[in-house]
N, C-alpha and C. Protein backbone atom coordinates (compact mmCIF):
# COMPACT_ATOMS: atom_id res chain seq x y z
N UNK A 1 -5.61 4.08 14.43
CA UNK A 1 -4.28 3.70 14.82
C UNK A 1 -4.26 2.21 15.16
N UNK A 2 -3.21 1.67 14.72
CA UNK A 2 -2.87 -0.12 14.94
C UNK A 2 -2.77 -0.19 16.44
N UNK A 3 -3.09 -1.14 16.97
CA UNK A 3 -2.96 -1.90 18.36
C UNK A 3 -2.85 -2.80 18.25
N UNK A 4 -1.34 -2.89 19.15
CA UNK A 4 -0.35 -4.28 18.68
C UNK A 4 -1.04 -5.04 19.33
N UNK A 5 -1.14 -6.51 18.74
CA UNK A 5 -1.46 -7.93 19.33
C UNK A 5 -0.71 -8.87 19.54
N UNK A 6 -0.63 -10.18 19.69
CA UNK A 6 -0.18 -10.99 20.34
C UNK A 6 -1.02 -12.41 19.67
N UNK A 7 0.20 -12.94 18.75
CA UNK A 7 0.05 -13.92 17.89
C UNK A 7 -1.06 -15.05 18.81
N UNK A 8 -0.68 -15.49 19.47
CA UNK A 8 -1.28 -16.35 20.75
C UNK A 8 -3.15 -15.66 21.23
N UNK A 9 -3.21 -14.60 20.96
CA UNK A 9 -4.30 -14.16 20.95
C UNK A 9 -5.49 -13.87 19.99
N UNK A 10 -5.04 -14.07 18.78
CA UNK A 10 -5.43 -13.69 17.60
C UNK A 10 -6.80 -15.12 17.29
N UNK A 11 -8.21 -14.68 16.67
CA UNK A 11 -8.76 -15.77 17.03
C UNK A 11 -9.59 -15.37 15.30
N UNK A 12 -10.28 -16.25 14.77
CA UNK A 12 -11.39 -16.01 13.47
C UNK A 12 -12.11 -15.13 13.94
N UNK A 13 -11.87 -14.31 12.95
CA UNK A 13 -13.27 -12.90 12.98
C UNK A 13 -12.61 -11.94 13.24
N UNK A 14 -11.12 -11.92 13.53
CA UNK A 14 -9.99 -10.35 13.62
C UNK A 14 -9.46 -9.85 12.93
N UNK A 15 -9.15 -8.36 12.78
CA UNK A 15 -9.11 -8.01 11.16
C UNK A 15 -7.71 -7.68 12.04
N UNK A 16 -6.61 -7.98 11.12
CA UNK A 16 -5.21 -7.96 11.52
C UNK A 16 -4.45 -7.66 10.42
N UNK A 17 -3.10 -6.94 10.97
CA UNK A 17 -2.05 -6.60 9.99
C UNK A 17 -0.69 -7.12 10.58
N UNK A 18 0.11 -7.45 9.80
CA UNK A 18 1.60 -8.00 9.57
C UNK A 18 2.39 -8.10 8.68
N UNK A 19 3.46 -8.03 8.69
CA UNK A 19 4.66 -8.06 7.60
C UNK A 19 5.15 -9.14 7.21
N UNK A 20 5.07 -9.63 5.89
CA UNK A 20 5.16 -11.27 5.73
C UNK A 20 5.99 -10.87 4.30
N UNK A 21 6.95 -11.65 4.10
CA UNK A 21 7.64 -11.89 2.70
C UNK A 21 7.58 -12.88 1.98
N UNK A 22 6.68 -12.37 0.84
CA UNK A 22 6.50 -12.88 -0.11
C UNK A 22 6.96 -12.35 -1.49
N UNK A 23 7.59 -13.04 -2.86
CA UNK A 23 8.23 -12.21 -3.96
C UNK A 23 9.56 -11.88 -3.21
N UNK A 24 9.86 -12.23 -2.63
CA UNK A 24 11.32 -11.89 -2.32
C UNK A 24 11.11 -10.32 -1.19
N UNK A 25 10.22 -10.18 -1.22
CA UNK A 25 10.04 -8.34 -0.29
C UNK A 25 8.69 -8.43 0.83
N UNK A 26 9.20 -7.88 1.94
CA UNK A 26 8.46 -7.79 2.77
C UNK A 26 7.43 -7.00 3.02
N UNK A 27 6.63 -7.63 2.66
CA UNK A 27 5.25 -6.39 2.65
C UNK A 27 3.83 -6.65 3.73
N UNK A 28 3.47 -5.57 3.97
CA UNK A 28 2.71 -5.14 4.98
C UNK A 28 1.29 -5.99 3.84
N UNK A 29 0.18 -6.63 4.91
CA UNK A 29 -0.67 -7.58 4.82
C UNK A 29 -1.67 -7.14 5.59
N UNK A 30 -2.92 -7.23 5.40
CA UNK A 30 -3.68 -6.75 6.11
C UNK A 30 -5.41 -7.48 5.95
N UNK A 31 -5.70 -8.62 6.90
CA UNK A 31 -6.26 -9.49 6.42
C UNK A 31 -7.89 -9.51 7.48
N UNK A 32 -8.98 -9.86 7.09
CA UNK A 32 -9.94 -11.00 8.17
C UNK A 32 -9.34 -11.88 8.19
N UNK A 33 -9.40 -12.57 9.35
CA UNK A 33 -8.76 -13.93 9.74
C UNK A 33 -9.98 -14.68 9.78
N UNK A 34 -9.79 -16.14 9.09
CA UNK A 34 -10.74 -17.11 8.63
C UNK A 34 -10.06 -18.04 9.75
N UNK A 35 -8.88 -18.33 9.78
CA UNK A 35 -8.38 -19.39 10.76
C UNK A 35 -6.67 -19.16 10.58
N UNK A 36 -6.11 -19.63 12.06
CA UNK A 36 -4.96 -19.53 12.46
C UNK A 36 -4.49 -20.83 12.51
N UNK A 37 -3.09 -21.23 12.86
CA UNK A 37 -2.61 -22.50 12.79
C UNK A 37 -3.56 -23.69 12.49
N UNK A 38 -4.01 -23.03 10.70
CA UNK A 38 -5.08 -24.67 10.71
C UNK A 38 -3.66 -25.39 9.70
N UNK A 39 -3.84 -26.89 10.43
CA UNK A 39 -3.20 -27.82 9.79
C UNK A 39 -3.47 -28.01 8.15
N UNK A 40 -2.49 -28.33 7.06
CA UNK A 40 -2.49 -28.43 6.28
C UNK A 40 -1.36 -29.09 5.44
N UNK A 41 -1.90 -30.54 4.51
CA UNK A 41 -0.97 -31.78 4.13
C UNK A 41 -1.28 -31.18 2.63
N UNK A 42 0.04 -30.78 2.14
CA UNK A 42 0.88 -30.47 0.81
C UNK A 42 0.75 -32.40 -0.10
N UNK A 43 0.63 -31.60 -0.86
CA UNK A 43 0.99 -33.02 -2.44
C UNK A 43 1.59 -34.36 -1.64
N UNK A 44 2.79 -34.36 -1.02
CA UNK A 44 3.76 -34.96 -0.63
C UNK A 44 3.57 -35.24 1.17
N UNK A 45 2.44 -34.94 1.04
CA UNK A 45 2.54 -35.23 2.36
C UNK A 45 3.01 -34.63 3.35
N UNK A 46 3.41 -33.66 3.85
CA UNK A 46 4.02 -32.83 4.39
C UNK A 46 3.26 -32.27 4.97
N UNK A 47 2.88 -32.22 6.56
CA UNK A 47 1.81 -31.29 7.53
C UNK A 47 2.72 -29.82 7.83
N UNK A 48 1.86 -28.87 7.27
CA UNK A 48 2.26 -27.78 8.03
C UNK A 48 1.41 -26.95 8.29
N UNK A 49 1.67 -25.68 8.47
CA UNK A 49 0.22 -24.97 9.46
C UNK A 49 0.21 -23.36 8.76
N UNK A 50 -1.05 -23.42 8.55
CA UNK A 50 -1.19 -21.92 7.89
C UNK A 50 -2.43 -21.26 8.41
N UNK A 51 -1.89 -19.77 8.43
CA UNK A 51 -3.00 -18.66 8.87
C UNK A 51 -3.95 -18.60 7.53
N UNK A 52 -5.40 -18.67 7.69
CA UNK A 52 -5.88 -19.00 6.51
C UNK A 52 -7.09 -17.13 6.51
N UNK A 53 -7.24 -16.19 5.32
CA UNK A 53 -7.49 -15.12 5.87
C UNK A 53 -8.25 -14.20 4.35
N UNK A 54 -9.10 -13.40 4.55
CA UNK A 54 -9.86 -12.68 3.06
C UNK A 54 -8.76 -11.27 3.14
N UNK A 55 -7.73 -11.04 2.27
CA UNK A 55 -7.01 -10.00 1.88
C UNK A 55 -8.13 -8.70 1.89
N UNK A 56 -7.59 -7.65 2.71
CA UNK A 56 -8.31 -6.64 3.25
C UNK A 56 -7.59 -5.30 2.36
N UNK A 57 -5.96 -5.30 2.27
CA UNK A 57 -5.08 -4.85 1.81
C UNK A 57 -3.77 -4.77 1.84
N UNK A 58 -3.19 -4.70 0.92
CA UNK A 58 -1.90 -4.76 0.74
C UNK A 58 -0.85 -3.56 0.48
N UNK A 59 0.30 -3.42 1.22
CA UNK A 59 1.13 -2.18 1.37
C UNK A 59 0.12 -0.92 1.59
N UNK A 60 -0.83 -1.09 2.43
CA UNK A 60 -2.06 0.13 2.99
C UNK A 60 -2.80 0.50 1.91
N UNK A 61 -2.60 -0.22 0.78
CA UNK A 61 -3.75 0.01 -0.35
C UNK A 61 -4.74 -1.38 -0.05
N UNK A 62 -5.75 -0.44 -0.04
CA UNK A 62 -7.14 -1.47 -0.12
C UNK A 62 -7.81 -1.97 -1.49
N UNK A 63 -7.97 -3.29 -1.61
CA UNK A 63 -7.90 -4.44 -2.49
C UNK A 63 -9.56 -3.73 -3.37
N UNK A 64 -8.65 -3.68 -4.48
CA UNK A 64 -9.97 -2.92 -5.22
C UNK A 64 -11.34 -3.39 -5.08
N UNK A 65 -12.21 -3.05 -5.01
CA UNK A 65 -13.87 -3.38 -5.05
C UNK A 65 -14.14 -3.61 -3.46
N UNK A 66 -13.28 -3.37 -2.74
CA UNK A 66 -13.68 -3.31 -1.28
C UNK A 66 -13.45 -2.23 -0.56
N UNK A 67 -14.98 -1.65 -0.22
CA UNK A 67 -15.01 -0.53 0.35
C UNK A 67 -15.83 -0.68 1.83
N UNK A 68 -15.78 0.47 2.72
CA UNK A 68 -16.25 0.39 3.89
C UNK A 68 -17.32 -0.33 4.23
N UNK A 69 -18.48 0.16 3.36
CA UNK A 69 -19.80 -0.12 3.27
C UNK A 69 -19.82 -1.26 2.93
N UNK A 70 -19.36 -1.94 1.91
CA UNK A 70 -19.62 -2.83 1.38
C UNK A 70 -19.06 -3.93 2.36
N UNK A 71 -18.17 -3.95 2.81
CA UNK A 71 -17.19 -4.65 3.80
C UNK A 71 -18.08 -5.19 4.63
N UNK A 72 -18.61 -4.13 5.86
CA UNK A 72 -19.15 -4.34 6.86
C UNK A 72 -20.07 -5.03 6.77
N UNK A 73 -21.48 -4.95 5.27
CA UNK A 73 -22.72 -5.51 5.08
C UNK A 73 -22.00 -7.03 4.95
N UNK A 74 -21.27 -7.09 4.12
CA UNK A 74 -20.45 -8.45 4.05
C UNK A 74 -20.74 -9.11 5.33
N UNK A 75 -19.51 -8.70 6.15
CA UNK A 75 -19.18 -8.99 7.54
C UNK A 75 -20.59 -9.28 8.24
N UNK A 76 -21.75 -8.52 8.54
CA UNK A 76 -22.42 -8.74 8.84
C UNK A 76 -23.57 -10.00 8.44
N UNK A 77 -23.30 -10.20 7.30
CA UNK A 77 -23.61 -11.57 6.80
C UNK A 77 -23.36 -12.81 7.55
N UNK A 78 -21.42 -12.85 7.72
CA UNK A 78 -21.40 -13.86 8.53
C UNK A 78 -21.17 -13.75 9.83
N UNK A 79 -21.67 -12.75 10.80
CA UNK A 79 -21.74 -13.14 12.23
C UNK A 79 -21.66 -11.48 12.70
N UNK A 80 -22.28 -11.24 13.77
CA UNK A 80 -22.83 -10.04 14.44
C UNK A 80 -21.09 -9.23 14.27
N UNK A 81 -21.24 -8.02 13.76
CA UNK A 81 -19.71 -6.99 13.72
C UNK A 81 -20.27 -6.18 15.14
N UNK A 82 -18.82 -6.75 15.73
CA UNK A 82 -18.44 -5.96 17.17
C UNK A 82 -17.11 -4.91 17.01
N UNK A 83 -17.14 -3.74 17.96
CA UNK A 83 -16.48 -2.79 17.86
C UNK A 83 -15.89 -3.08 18.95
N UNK A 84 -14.61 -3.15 18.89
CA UNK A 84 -13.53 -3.36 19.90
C UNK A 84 -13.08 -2.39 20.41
N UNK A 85 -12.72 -1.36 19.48
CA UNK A 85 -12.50 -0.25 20.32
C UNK A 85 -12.20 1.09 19.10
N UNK A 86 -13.06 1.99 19.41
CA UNK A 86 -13.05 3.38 18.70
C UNK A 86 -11.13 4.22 18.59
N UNK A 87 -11.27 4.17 17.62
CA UNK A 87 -9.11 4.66 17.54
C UNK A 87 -9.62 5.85 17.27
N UNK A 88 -10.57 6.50 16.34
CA UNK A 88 -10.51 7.96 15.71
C UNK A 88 -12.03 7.90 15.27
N UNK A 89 -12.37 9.29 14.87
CA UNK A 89 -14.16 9.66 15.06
C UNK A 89 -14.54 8.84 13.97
N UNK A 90 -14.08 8.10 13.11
CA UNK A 90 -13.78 8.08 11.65
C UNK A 90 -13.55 6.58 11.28
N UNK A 91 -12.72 5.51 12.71
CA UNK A 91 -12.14 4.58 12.29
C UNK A 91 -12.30 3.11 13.95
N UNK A 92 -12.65 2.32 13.44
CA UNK A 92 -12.43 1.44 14.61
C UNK A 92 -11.66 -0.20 14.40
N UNK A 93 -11.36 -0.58 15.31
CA UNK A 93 -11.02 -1.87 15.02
C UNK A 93 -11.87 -2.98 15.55
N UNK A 94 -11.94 -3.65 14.59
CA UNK A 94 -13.41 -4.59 14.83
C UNK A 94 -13.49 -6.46 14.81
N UNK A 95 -14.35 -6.90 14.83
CA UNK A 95 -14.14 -8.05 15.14
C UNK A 95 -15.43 -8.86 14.62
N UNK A 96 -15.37 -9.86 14.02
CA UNK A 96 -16.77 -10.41 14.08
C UNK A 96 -16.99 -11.28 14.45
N UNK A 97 -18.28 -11.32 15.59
CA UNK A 97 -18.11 -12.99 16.20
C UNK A 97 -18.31 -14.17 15.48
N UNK A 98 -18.09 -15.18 15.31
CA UNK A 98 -18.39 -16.30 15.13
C UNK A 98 -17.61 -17.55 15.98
N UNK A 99 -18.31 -18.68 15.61
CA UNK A 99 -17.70 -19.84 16.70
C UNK A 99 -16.84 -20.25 16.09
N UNK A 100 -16.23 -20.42 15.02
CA UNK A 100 -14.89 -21.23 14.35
C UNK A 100 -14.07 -21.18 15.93
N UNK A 101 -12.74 -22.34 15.24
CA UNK A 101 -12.11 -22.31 16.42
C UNK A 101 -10.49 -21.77 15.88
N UNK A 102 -9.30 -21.52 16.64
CA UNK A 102 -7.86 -21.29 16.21
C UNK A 102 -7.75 -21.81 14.97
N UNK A 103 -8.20 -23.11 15.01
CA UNK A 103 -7.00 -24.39 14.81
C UNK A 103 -8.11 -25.09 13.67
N UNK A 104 -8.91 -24.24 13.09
CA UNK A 104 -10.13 -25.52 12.33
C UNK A 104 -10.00 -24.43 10.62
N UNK A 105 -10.79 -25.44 9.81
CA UNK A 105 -10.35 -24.69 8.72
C UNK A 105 -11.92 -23.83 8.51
N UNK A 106 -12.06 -23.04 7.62
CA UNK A 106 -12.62 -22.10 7.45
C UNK A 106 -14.25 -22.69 8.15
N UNK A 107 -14.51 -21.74 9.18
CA UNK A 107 -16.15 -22.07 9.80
C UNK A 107 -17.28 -22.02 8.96
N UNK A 108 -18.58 -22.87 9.18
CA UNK A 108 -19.61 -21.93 8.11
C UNK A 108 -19.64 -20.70 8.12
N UNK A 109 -19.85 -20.06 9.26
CA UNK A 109 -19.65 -18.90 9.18
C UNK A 109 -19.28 -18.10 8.14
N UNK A 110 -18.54 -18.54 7.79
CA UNK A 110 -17.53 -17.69 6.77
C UNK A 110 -17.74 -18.37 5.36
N UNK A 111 -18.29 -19.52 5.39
CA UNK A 111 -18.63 -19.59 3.89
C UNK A 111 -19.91 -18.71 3.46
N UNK A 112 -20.35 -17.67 4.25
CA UNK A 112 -21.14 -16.68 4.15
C UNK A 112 -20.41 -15.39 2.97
N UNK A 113 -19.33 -15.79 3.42
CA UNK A 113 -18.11 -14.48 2.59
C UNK A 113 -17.87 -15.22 1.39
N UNK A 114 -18.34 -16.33 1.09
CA UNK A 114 -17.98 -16.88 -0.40
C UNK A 114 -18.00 -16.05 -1.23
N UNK A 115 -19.03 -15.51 -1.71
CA UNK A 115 -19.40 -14.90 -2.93
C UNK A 115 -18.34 -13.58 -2.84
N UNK A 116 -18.31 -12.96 -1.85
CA UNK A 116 -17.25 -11.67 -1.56
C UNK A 116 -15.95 -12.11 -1.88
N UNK A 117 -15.19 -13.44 -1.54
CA UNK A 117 -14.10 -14.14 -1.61
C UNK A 117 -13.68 -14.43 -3.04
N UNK A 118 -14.63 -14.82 -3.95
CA UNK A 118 -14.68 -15.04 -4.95
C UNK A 118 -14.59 -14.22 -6.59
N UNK A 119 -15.56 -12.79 -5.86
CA UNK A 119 -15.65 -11.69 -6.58
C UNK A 119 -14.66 -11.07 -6.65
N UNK A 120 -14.01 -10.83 -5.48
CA UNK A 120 -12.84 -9.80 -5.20
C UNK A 120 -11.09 -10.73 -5.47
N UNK A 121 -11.40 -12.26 -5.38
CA UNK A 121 -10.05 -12.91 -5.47
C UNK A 121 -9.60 -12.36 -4.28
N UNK A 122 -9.64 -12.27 -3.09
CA UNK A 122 -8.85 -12.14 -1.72
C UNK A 122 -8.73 -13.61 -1.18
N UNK A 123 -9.02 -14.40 -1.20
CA UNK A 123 -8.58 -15.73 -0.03
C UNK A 123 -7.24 -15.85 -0.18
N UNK A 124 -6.74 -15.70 0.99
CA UNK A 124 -5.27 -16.16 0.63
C UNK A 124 -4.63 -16.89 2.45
N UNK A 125 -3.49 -18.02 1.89
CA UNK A 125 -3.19 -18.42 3.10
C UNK A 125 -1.87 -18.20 3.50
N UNK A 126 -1.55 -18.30 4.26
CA UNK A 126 0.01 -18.22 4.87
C UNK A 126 0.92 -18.61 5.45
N UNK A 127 1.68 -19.14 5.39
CA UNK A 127 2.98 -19.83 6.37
C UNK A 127 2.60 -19.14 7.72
N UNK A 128 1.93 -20.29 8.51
CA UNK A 128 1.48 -19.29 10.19
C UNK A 128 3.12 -19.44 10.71
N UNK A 129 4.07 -20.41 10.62
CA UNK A 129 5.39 -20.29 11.33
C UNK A 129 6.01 -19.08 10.89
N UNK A 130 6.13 -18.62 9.65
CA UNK A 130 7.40 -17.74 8.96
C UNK A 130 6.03 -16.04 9.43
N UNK A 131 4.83 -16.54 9.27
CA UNK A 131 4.08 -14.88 9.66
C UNK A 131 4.30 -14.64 11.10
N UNK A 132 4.45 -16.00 12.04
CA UNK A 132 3.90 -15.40 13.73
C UNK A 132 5.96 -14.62 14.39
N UNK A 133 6.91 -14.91 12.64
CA UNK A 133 7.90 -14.11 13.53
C UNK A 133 7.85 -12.77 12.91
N UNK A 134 6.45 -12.02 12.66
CA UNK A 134 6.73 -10.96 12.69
C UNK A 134 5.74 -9.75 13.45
N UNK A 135 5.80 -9.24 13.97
CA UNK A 135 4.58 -8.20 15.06
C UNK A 135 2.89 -8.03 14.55
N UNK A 136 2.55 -8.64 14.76
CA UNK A 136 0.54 -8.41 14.41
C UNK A 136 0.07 -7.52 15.35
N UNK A 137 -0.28 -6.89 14.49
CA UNK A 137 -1.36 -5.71 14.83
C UNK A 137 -3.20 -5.87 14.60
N UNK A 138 -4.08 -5.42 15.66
CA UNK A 138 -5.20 -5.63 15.01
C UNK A 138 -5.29 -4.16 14.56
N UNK A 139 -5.66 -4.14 13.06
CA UNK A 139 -6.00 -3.29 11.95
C UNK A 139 -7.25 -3.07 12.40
N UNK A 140 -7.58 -1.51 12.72
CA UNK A 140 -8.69 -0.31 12.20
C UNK A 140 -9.29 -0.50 10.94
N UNK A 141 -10.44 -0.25 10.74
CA UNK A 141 -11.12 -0.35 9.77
C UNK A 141 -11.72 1.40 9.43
N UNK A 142 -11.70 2.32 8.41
CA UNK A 142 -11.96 3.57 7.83
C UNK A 142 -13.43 3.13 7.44
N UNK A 143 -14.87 4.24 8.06
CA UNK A 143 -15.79 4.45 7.07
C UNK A 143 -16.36 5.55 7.63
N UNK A 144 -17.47 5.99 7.30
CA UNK A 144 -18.01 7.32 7.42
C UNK A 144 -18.50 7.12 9.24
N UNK A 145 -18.94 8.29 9.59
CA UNK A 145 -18.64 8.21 11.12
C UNK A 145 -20.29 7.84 10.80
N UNK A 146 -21.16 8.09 10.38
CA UNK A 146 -22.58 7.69 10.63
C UNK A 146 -22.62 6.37 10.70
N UNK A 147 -21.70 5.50 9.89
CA UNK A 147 -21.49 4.01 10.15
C UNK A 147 -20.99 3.42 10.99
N UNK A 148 -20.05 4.19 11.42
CA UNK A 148 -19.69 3.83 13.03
C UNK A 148 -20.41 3.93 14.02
N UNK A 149 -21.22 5.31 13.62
CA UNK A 149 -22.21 5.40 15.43
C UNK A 149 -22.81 4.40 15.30
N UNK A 150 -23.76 3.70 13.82
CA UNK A 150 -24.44 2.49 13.82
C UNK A 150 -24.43 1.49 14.67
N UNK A 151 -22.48 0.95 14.12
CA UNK A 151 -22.10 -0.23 15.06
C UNK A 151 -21.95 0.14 16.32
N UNK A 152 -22.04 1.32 16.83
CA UNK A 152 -21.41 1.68 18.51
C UNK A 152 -23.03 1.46 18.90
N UNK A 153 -24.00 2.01 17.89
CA UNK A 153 -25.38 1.67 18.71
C UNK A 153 -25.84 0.10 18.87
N UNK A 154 -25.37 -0.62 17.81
CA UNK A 154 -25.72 -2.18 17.96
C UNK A 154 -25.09 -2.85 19.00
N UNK A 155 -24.17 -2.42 19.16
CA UNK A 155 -23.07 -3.16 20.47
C UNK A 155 -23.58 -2.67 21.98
């Protein structure tokens, strides 16, 4: 189950969901967060600020070639996966540490997820003004419960 968050709280390494319109239709987004209000100068010069994030899934379908298992070993690549909190025997919402900051563009950390980023085509960024007016949730993550007790034993 989603547990609503609080734009202002949201930091690199949170797997989050929100409703953002893009194509003309508002659709449910569901991302790792690489970085939040990082600054960013367009062709023309123009500073504006985008949530920068690896597409997890879209309208509750998960982005083909990414599965539980595979996810987490990922994740664990770039920085220790912490369990925030158990929602169902089955499902948790999670977090991975690393030091990036709000406001910086993608950490090393996370150029650990290159090859995953690349394979799968997920990097994607976002208007952080037009996304933070709509409710973020940190997104649960689904895998087999033996993989969960894992992370509940590492933590």
């Amino acid at each position: 189950m989603r547990q609503q968050a609080n734009w202002n709280k949201i930091v690199p390494g949170d797997i989050i969901s929100f409703r953002y319109k893009s194509r003309g239709e508002l659709t449910l987004h569901s991302i790792l967060v690489l970085g939040v209000d990082v600054p960013f100068v367009t062709k023309k010069g123009i500073t504006n600020r985008h949530l920068v994030g690896m597409k997890l899934e879209s309208k509750n379908i998960p982005i083909q070639g990414l599965n539980s298992r595979r996810l987490i070993r990922e994740f664990q690549k770039a920085g220790k996966v912490q369990v925030v909190q158990q929602t169902k025997t089955n499902e948790a919402i999670l977090r991975i540490s690393v030091s990036g900051k709000r406001d910086e563009k993608i950490d090393d950390d996370f150029k650990l997820l290159k090859s995953l980023l690349k394979s799968t085509g997920t990097y994607r960024t976002y208007d952080y003004m037009k996304a933070k007016n709509y409710t973020v949730y940190y997104e649960p993550i689904s895998m087999n419960t033996q993989q969960l007790k894992r992370l509940l034993d590492e933590n």
